[in-house]
Protein backbone atom coordinates (compact mmCIF):
# COMPACT_ATOMS: atom_id res chain seq x y z
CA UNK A 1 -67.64 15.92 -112.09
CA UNK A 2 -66.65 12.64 -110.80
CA UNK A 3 -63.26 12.53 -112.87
CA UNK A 4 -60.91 10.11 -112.99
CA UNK A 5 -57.46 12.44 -112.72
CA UNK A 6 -57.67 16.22 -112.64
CA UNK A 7 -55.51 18.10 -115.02
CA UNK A 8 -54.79 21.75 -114.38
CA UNK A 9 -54.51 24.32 -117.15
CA UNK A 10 -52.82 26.97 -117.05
CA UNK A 11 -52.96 30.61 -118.90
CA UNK A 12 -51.37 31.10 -122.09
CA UNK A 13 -48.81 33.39 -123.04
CA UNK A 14 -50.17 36.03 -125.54
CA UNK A 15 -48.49 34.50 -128.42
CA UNK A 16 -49.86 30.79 -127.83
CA UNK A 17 -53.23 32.76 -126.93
CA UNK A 18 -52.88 34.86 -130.78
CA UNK A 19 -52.14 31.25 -131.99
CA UNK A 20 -55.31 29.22 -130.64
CA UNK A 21 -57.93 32.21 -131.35
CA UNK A 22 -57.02 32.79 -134.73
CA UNK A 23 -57.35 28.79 -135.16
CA UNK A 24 -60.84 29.80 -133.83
CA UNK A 25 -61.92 32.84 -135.90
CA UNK A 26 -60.10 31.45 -139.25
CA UNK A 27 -57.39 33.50 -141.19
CA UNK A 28 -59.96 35.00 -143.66
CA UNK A 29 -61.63 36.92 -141.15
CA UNK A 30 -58.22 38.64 -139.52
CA UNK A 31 -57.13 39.38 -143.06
CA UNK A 32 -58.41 42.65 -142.14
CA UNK A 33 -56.17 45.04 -140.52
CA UNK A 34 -59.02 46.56 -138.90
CA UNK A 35 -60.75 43.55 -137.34
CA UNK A 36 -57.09 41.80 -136.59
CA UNK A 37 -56.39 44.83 -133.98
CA UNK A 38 -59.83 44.39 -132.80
CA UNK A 39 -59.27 41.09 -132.37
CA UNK A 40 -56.16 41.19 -130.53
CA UNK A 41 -57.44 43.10 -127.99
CA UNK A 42 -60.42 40.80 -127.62
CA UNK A 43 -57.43 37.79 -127.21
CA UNK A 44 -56.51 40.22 -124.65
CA UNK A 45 -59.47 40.59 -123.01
CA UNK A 46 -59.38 36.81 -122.39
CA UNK A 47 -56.64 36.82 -119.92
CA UNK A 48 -54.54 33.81 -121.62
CA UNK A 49 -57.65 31.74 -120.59
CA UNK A 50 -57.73 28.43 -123.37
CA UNK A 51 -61.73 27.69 -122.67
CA UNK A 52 -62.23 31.36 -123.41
CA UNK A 53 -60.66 31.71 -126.54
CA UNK A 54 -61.63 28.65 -127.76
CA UNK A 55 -65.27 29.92 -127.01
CA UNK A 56 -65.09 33.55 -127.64
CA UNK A 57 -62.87 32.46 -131.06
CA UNK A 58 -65.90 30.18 -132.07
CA UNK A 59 -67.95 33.10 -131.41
CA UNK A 60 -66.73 34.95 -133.98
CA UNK A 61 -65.64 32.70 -136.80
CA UNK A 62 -66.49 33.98 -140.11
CA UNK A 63 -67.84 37.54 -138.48
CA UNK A 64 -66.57 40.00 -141.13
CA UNK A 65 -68.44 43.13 -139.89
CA UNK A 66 -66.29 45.77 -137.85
CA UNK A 67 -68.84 47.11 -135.79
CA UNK A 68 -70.07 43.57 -134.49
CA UNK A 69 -66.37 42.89 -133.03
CA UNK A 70 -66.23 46.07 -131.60
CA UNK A 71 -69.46 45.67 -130.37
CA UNK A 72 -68.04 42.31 -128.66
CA UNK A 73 -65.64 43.97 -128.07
CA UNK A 74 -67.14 45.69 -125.17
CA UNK A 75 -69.33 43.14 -124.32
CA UNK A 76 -66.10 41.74 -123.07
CA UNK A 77 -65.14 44.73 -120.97
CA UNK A 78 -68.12 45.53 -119.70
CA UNK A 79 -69.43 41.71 -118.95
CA UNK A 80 -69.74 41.17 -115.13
CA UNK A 81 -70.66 37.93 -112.98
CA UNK A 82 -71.16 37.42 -108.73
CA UNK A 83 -68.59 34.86 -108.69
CA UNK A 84 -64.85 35.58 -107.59
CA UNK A 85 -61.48 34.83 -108.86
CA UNK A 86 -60.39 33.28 -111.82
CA UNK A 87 -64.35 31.86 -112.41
CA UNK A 88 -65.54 35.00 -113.01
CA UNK A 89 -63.28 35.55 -116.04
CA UNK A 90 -64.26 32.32 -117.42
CA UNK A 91 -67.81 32.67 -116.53
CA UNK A 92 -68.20 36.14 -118.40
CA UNK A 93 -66.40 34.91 -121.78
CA UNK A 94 -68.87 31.88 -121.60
CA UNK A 95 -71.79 34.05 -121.33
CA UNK A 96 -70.79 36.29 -124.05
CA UNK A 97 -70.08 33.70 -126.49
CA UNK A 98 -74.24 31.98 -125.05
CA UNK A 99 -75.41 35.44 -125.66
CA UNK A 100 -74.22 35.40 -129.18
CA UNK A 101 -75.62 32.22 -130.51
CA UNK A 102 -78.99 32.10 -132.15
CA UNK A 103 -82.27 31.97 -131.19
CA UNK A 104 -83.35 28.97 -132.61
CA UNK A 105 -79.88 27.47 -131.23
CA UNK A 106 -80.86 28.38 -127.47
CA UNK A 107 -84.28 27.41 -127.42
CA UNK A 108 -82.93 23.66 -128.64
CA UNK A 109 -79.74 24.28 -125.97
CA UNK A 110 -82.64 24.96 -123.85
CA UNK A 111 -84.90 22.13 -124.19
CA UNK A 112 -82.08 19.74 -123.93
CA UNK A 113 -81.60 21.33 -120.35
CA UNK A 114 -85.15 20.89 -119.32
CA UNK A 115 -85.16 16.67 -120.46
C-alpha cells in the first residue's frame, strides 16, 4: 500500500476488546441483559482483533432486536474464507459486517469500485 512506516497491531485483551465494541454498538443497545451476553460472545468471536470489532461493532449499532444478534451471531461462527492465518479471521468479520449493510449502500459501494 506503498506506506510510509508500517505499524503492527496487535490483539486486544478481552477487556480492551469489551471496551472498543461497546464504543461501537453504543450503551443503549447493551442495556439489555439479553443482547449484552450475546454480544460478548460476538466480542469473542472476534479474537481480540481491533479492525473487527470496530467493523462488526458498527455493524450492529443501534440493533435492538435479539434474534438479529443471534442471528449474527452465527454468521460469525459459521463464516468461512480460502485464505490462511490470521487473514482469514479478519477477512470473515469484514464480510459479515459487507453482508449486513444495505442494498442501496452496496450498489453505491459498488459503483464506486467499478469508476
Amino acid at each position: 500500500m506503498e506506506t510510509v512506516q508500517e505499524i503492527e497491531v496487535h490483539k486486544l485483551s478481552m477487556e480492551e476488546a469489551w471496551d472498543l465494541f461497546q464504543q461501537k454498538v453504543g450503551g443503549e443497545v447493551l442495556s439489555s441483559p439479553r443482547i449484552r451476553d450475546l454480544a460478548k460472545d460476538v466480542v469473542n468471536e472476534c479474537s481480540g482483533l481491533p479492525l473487527a470489532l470496530i467493523t462488526v461493532g458498527r455493524a450492529l449499532r443501534k440493533e435492538n432486536n435479539i434474534r438479529q444478534w443471534q442471528a449474527a451471531l452465527s454468521e460469525l461462527r459459521n463464516s468461512t474464507a480460502n485464505i490462511e492465518g490470521m487473514e482469514n479471521q479478519v477477512f470473515a468479520r469484514l464480510r459479515f459486517s459487507y453482508d449486513r449493510l444495505m442494498d442501496d449502500i452496496v450498489s453505491s459501494f459498488l459503483f464506486c469500485k467499478r469508476a
